[in-house]
N, C-alpha and C. Protein backbone atom coordinates (compact mmCIF):
# COMPACT_ATOMS: atom_id res chain seq x y z
N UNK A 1 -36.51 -22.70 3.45
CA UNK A 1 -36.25 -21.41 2.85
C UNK A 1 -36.87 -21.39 1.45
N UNK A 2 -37.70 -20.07 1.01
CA UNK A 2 -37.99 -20.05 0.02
C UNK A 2 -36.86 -20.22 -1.22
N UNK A 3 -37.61 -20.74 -2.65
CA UNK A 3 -36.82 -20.84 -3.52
C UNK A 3 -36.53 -19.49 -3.93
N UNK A 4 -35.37 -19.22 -4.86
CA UNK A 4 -35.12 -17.96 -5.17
C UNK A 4 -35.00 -17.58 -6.66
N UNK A 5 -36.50 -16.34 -7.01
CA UNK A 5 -36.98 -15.94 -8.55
C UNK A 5 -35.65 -15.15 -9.02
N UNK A 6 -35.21 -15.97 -10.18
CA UNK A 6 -34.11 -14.85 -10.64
C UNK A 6 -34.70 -14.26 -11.57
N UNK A 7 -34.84 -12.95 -11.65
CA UNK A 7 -35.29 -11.77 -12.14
C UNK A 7 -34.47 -11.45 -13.40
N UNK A 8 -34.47 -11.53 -14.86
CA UNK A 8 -33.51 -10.36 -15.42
C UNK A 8 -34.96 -9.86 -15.98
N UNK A 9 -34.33 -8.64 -15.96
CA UNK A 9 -35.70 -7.27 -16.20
C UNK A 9 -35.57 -6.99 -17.71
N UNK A 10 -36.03 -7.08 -18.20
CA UNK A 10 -36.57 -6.72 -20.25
C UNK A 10 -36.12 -5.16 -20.38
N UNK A 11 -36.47 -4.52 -19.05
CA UNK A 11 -36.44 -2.86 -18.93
C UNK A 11 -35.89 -2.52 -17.90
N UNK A 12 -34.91 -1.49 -18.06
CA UNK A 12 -34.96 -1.08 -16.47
C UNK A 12 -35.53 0.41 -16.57
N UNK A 13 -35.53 0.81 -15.53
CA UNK A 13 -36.18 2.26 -14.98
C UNK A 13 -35.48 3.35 -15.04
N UNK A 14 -35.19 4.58 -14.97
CA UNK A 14 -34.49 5.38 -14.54
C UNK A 14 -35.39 6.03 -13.53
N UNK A 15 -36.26 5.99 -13.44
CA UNK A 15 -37.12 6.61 -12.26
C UNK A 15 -37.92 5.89 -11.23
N UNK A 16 -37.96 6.39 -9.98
CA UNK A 16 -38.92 5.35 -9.01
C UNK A 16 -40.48 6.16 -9.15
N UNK A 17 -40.99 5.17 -9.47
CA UNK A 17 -42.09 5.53 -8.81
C UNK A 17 -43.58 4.66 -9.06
N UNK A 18 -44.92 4.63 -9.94
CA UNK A 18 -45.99 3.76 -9.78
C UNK A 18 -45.86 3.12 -11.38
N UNK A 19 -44.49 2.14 -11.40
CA UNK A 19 -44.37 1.01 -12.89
C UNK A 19 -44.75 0.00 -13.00
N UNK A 20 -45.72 -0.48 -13.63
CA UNK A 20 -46.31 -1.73 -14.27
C UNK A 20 -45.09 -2.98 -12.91
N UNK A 21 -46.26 -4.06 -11.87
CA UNK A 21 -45.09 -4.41 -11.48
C UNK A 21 -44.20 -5.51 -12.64
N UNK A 22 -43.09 -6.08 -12.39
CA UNK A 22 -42.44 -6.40 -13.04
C UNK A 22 -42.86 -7.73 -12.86
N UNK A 23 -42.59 -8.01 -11.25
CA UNK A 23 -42.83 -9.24 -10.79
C UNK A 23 -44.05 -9.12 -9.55
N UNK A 24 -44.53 -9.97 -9.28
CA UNK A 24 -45.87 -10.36 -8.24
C UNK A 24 -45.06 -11.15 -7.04
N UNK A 25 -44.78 -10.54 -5.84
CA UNK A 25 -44.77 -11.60 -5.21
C UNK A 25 -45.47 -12.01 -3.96
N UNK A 26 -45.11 -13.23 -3.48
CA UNK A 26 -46.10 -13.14 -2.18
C UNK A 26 -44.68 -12.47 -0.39
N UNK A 27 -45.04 -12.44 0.00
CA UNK A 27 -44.19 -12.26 1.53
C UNK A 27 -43.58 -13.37 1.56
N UNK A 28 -42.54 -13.13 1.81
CA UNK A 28 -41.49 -14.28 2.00
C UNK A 28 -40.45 -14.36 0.94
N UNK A 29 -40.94 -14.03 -0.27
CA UNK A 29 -40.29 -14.77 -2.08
C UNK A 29 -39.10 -13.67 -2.01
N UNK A 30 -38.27 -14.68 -2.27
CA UNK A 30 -36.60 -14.11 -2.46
C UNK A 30 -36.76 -13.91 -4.28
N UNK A 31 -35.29 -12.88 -4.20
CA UNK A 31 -35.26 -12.42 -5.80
C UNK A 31 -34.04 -12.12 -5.66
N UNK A 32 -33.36 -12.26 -7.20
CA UNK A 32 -32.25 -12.34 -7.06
C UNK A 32 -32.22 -11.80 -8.70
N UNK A 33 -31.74 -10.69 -8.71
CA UNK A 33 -30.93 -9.44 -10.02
C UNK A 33 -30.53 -9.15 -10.42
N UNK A 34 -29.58 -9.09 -11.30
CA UNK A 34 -28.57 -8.39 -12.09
C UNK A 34 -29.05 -6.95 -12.59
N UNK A 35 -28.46 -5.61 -12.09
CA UNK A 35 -28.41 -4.25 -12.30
C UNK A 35 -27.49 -3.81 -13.04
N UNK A 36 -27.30 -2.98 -13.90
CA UNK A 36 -26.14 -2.36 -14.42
C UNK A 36 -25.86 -1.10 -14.09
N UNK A 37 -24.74 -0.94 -13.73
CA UNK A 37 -24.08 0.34 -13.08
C UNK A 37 -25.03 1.98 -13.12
N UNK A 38 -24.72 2.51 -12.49
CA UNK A 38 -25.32 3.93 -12.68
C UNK A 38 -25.60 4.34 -14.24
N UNK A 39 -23.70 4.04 -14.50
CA UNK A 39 -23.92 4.48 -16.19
C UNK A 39 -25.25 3.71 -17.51
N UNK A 40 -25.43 2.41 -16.91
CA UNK A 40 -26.11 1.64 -17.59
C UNK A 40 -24.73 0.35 -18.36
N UNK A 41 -24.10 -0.02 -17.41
CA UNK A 41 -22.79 -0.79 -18.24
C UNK A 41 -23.41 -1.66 -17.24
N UNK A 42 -23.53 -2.66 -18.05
CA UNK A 42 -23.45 -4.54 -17.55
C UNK A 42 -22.41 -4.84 -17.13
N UNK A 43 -22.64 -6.16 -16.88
CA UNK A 43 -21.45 -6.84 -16.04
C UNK A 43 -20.17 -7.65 -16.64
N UNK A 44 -20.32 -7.03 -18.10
CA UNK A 44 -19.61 -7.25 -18.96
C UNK A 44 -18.68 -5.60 -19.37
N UNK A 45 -19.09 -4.81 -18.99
CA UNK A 45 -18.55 -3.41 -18.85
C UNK A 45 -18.83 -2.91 -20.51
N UNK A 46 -19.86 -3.02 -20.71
CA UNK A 46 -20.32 -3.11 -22.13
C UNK A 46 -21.87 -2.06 -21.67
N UNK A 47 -22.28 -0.92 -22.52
CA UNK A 47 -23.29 -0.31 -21.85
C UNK A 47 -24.52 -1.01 -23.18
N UNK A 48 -25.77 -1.64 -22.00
CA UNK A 48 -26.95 -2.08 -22.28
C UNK A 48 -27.69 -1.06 -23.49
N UNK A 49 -27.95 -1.84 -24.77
CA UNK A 49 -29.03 -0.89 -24.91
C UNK A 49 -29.83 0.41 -24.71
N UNK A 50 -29.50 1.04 -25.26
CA UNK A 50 -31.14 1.88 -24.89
C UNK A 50 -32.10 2.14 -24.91
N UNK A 51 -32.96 1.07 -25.99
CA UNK A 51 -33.92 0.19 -25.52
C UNK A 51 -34.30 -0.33 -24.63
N UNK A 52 -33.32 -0.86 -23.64
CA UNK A 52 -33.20 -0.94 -22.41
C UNK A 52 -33.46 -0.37 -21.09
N UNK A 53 -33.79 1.17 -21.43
CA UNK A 53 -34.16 1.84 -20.48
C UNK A 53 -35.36 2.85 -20.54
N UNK A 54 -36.17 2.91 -19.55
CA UNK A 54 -37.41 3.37 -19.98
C UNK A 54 -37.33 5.02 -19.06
N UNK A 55 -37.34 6.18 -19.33
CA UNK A 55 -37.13 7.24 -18.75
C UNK A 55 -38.70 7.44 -18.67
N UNK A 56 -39.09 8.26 -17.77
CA UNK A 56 -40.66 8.44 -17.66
C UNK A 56 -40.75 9.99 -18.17
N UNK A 57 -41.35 10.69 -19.25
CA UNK A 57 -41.28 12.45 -19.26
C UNK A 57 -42.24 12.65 -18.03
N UNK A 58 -42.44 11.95 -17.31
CA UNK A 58 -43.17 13.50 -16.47
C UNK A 58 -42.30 13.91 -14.78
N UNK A 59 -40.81 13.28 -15.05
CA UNK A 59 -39.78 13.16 -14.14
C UNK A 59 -38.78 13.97 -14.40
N UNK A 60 -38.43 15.17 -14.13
CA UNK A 60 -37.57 15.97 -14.41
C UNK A 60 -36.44 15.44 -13.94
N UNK A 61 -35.47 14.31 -15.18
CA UNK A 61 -34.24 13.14 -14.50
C UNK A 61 -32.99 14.40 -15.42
N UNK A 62 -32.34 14.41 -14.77
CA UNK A 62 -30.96 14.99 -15.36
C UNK A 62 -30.08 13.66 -15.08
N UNK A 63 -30.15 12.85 -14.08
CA UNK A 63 -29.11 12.03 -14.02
C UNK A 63 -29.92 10.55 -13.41
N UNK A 64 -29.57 9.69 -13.63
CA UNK A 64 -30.31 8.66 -13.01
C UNK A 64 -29.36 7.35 -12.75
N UNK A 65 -29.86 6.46 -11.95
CA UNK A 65 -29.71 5.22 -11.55
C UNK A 65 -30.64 3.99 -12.12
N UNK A 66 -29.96 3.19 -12.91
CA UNK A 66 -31.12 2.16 -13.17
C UNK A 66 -31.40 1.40 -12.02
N UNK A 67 -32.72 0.73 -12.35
CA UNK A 67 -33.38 -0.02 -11.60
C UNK A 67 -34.32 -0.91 -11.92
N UNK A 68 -34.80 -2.11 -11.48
CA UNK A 68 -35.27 -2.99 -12.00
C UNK A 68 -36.75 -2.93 -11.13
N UNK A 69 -37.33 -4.01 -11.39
CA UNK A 69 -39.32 -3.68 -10.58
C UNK A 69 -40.11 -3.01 -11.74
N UNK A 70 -41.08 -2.54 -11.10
CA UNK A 70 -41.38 -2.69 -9.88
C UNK A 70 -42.25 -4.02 -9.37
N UNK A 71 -41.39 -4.27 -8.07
CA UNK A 71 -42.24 -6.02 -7.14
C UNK A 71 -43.46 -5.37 -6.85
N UNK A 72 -44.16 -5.87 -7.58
CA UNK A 72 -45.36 -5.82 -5.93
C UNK A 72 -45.58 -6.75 -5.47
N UNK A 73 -45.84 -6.44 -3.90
CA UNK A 73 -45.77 -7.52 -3.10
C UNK A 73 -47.56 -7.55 -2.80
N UNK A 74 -47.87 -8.94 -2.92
CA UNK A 74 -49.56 -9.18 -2.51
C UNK A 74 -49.39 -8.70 -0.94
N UNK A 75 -50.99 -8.31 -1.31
CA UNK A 75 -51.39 -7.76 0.61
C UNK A 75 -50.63 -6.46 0.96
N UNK A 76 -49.67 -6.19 0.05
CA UNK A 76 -49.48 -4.91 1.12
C UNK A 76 -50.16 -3.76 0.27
N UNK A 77 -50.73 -2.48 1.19
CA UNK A 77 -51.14 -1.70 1.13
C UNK A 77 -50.26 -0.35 1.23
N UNK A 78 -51.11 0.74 0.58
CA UNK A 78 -50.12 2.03 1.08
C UNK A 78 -50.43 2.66 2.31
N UNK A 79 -49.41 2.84 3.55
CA UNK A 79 -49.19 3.38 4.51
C UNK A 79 -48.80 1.72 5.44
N UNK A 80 -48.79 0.95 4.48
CA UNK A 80 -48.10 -0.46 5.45
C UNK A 80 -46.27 -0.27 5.62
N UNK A 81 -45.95 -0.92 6.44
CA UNK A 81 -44.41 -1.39 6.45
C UNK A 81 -44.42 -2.29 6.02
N UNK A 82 -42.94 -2.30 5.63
CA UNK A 82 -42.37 -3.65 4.88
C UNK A 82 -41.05 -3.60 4.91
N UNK A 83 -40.83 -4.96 4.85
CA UNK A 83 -39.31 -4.89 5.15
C UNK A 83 -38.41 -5.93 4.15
N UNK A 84 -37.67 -5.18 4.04
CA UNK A 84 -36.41 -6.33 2.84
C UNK A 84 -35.20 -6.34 3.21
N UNK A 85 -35.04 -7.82 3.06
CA UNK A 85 -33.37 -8.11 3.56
C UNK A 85 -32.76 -8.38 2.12
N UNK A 86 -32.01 -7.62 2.39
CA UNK A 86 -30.74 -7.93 1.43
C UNK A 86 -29.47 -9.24 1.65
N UNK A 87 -29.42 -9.80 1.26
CA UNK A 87 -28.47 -11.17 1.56
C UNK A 87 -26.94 -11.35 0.81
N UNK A 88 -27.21 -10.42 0.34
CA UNK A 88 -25.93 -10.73 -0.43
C UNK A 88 -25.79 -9.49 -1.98
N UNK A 89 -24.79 -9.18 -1.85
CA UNK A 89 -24.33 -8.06 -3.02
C UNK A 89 -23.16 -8.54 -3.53
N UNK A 90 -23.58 -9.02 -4.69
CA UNK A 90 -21.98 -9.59 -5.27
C UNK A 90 -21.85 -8.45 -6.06
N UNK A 91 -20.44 -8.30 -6.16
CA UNK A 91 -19.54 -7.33 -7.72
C UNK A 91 -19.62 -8.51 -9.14
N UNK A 92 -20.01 -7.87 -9.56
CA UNK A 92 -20.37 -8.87 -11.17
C UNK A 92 -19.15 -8.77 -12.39
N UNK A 93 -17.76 -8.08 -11.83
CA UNK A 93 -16.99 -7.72 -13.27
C UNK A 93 -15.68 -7.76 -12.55
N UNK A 94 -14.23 -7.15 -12.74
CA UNK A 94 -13.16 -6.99 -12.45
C UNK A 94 -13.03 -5.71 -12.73
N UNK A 95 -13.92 -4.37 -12.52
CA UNK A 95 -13.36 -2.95 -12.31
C UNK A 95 -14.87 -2.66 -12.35
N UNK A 96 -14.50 -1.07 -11.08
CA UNK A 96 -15.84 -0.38 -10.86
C UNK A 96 -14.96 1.13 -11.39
N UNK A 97 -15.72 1.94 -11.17
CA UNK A 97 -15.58 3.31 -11.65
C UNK A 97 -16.59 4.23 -10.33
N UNK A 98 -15.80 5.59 -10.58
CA UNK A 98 -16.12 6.52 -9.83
C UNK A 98 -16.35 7.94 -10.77
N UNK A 99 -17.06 8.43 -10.61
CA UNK A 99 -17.53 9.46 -11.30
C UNK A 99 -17.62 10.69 -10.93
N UNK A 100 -17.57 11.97 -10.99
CA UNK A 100 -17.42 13.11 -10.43
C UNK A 100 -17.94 13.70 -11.68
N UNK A 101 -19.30 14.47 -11.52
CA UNK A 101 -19.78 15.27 -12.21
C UNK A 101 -20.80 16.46 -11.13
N UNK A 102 -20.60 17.71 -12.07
CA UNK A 102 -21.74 18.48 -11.65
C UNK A 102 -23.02 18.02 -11.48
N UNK A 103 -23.16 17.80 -12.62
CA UNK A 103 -25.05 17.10 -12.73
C UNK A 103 -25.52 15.97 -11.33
N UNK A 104 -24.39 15.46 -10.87
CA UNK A 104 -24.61 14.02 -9.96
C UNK A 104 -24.66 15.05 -8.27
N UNK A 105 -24.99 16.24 -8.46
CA UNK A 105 -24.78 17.05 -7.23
C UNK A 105 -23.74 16.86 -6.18
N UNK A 106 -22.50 16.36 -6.68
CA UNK A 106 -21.44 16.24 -5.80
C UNK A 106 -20.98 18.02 -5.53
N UNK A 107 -21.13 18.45 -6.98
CA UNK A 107 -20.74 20.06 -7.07
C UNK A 107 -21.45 20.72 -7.70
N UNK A 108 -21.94 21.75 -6.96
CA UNK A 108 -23.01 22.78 -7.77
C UNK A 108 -22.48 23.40 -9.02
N UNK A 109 -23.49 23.16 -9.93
CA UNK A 109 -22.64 23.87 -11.44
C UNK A 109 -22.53 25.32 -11.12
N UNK A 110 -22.91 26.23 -10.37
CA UNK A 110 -22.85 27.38 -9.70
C UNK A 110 -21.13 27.71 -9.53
N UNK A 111 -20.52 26.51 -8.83
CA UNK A 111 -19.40 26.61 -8.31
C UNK A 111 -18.11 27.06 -9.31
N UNK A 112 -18.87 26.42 -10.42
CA UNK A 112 -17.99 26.19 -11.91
C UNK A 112 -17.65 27.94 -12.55
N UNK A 113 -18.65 28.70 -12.23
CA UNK A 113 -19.28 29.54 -12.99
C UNK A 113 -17.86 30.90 -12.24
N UNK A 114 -17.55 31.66 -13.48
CA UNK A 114 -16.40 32.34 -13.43
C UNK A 114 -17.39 33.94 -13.61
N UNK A 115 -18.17 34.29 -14.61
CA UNK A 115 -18.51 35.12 -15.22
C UNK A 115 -19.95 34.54 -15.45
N UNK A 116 -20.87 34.57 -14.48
CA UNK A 116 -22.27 34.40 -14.64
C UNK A 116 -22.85 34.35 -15.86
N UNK A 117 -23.04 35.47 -16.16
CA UNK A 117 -23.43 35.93 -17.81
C UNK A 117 -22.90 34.52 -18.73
N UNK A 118 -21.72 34.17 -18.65
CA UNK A 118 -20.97 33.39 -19.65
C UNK A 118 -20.66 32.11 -19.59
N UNK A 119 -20.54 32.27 -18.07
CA UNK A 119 -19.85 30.83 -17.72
C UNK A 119 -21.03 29.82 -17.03
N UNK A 120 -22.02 30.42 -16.65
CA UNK A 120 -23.16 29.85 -16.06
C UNK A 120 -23.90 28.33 -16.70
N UNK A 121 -23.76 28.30 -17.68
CA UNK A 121 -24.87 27.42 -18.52
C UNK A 121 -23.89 26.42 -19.50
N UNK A 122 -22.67 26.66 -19.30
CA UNK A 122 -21.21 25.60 -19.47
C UNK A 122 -21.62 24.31 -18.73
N UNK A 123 -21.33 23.68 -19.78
CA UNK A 123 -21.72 21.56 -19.85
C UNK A 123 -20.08 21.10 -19.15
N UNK A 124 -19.92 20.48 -17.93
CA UNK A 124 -18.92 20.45 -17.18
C UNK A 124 -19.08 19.19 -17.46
N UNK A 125 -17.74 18.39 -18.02
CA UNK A 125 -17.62 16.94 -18.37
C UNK A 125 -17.62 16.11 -16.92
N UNK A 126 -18.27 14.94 -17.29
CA UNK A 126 -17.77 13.99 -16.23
C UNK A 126 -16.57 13.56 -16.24
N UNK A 127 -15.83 13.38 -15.29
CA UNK A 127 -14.49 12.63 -14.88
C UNK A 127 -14.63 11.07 -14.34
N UNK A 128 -14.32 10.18 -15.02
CA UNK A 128 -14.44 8.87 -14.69
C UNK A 128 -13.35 8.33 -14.15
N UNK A 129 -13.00 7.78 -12.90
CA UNK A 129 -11.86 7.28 -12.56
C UNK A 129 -12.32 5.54 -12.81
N UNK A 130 -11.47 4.68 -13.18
CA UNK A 130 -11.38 3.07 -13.30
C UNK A 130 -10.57 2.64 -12.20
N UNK A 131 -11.20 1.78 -11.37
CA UNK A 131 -10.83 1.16 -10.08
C UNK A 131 -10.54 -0.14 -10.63
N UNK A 132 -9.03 -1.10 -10.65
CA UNK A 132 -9.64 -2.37 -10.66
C UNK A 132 -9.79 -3.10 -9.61
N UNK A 133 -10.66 -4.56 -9.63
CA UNK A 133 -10.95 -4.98 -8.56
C UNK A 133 -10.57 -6.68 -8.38
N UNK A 134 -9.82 -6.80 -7.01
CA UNK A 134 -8.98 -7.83 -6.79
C UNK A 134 -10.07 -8.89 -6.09
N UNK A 135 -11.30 -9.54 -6.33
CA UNK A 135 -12.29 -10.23 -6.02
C UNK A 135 -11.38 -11.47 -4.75
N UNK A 136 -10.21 -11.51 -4.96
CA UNK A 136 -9.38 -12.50 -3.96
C UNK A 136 -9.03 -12.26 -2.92
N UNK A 137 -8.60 -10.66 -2.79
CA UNK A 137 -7.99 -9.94 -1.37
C UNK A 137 -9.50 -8.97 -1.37
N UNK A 138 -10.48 -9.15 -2.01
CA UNK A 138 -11.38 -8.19 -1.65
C UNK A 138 -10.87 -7.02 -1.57
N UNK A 139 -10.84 -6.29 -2.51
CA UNK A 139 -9.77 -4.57 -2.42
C UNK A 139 -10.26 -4.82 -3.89
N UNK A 140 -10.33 -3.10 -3.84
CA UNK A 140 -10.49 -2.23 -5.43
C UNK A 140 -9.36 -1.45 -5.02
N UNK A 141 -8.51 -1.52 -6.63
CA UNK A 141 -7.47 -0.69 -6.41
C UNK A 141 -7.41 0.36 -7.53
N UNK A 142 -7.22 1.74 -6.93
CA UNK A 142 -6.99 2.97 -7.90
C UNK A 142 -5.15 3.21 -8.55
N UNK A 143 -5.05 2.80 -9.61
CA UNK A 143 -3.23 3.24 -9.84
C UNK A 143 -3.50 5.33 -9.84
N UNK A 144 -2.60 6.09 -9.10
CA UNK A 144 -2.20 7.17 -9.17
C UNK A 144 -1.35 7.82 -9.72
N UNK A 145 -0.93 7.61 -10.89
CA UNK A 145 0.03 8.08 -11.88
C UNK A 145 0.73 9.42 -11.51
N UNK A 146 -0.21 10.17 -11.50
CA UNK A 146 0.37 11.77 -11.44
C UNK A 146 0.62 12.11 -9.63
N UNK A 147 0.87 10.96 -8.48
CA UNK A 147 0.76 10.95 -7.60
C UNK A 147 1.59 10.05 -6.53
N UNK A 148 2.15 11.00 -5.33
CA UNK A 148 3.92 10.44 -5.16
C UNK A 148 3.27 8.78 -4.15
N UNK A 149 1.96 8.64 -4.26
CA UNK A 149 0.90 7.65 -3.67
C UNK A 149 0.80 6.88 -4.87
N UNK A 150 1.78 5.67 -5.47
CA UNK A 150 0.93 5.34 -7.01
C UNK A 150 -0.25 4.67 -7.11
N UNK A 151 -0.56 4.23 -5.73
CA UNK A 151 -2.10 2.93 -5.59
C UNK A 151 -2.72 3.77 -4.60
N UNK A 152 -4.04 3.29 -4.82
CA UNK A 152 -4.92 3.46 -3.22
C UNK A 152 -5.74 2.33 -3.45
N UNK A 153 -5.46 1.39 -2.35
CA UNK A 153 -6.54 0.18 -2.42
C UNK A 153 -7.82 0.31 -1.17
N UNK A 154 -8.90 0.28 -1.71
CA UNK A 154 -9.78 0.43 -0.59
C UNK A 154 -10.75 -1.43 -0.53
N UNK A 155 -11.08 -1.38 0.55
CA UNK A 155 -12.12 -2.62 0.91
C UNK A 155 -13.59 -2.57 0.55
N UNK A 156 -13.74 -4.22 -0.46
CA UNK A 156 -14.82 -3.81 -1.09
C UNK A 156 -15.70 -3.55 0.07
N UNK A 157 -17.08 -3.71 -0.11
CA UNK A 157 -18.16 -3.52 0.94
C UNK A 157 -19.73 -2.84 -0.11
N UNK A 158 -19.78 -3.72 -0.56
CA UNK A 158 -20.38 -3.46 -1.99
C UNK A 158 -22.11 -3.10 -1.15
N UNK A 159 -23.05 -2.55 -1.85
CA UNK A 159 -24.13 -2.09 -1.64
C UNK A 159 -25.41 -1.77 -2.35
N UNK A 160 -26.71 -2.05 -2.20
CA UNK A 160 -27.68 -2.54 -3.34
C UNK A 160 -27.97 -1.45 -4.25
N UNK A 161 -27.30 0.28 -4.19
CA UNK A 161 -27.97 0.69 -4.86
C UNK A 161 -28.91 1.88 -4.74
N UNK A 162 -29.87 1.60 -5.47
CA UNK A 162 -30.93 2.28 -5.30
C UNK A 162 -32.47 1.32 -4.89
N UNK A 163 -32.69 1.54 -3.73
CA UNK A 163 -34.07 0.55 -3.31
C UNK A 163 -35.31 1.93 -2.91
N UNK A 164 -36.27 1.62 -3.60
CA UNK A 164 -37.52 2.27 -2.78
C UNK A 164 -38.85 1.93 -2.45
N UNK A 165 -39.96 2.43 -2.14
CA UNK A 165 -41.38 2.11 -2.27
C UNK A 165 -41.87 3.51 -3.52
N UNK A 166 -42.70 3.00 -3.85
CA UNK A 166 -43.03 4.33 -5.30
C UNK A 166 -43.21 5.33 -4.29
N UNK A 167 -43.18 6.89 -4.87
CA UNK A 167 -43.76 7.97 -3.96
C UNK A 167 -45.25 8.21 -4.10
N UNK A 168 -45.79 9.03 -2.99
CA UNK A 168 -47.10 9.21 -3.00
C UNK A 168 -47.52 9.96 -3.72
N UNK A 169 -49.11 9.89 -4.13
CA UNK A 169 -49.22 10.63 -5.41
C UNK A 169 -49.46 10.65 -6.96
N UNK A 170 -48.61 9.31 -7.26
CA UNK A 170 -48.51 8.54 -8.51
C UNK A 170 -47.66 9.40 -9.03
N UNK A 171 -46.33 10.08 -8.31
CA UNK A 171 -45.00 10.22 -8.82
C UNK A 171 -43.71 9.49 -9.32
N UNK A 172 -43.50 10.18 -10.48
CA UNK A 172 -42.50 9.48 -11.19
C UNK A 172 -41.29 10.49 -10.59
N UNK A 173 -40.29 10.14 -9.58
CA UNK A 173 -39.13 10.99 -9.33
C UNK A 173 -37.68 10.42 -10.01
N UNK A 174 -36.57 11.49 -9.66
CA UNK A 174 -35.18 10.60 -10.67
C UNK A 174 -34.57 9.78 -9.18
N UNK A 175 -33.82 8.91 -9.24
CA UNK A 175 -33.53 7.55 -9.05
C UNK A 175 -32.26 8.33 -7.85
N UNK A 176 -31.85 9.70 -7.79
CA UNK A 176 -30.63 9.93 -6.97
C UNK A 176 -31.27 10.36 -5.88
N UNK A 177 -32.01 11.51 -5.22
CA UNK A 177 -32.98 11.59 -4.34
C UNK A 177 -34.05 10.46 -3.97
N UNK A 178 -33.48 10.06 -2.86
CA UNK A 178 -34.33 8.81 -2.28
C UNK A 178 -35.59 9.29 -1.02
N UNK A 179 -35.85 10.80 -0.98
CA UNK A 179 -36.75 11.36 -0.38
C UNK A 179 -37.12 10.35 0.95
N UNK A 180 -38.72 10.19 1.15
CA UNK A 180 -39.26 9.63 2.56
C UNK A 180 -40.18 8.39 2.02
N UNK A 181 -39.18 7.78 1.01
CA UNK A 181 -39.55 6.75 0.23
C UNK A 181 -38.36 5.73 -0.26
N UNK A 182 -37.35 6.39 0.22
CA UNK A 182 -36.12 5.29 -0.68
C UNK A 182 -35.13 5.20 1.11
């Protein structure tokens, strides 16, 4: 089995698409990452720099996902397949968070809007819920205060994210739309 490149990235991305690669590799070469949350919070629950993150202007991003890369992989070409296994997704902290905002298209800011004229162009806060997480019984648990339910524990089942190939074109897109490329 190949050895495995641990990656920490100098930069991360908020956008996918044609970035300086990060790393070179050949077919086969395992990598192994540390990402920080949607928000940009490490695994220390501490938010990275912003130096840290490189936004591209010619990407109309309202909201983004960091990301690390871009790999290029030798030999492959555009219109090739390729394939990546994921091996493993660890949780890096003791609490995740859930977020509910307009901007993240869960809800159209449309929906918000009372009086067009007035209410239309109103900045709708995000709502952050704090999950903590029991790494022993595998369960994230929500406390419900205002709710005759005071916990909800769900099973982790953790997941990489945001993965893509750049889009065609030499587009820079935002990181939540994973189009016929992510």
């Amino acid at each position: 089995m190949a050895d495995v490149i641990n990656h920490q990235p100098d930069i991360y991305h908020l956008t996918i698409g044609p970035h300086k690669p990060a790393i070179r590799l050949q077919s086969g070469q395992r990598v192994c990452v540390n990402i920080p949350d949607c928000d940009g919070l490490g695994p220390d629950g501490i938010m990275l720099p912003r130096d840290k993150f490189e936004i591209n202007v010619d990407a109309p991003i309202t909201v983004a996902n960091p990301t690390a890369g871009a790999y290029h992989i030798e030999g492959a070409d555009i219109g090739d397949s390729i394939a990546v296994y994921i091996e493993e997704v660890k949780i890096d902290r003791d609490f995740g968070r859930t977020g509910i905002s307009v901007k993240q298209v869960a809800v159209a800011q449309e929906f918000f809007a009372i009086n067009e004229d007035e209410d239309f162009n109103v900045i709708m806060p995000k709502k952050i819920y704090r999950w903590e997480i029991d790494h022993a019984s595998n369960l994230a648990k929500f406390k419900c205060n205002n709710s005759k339910k005071k916990q909800v524990e769900v099973e982790l089942n953790p997941f990489p994210g945001c993965i893509a190939v750049a889009p065609q074109n030499g587009q820079f897109v935002d990181g939540l739309g994973s189009g016929t490329y992510g």
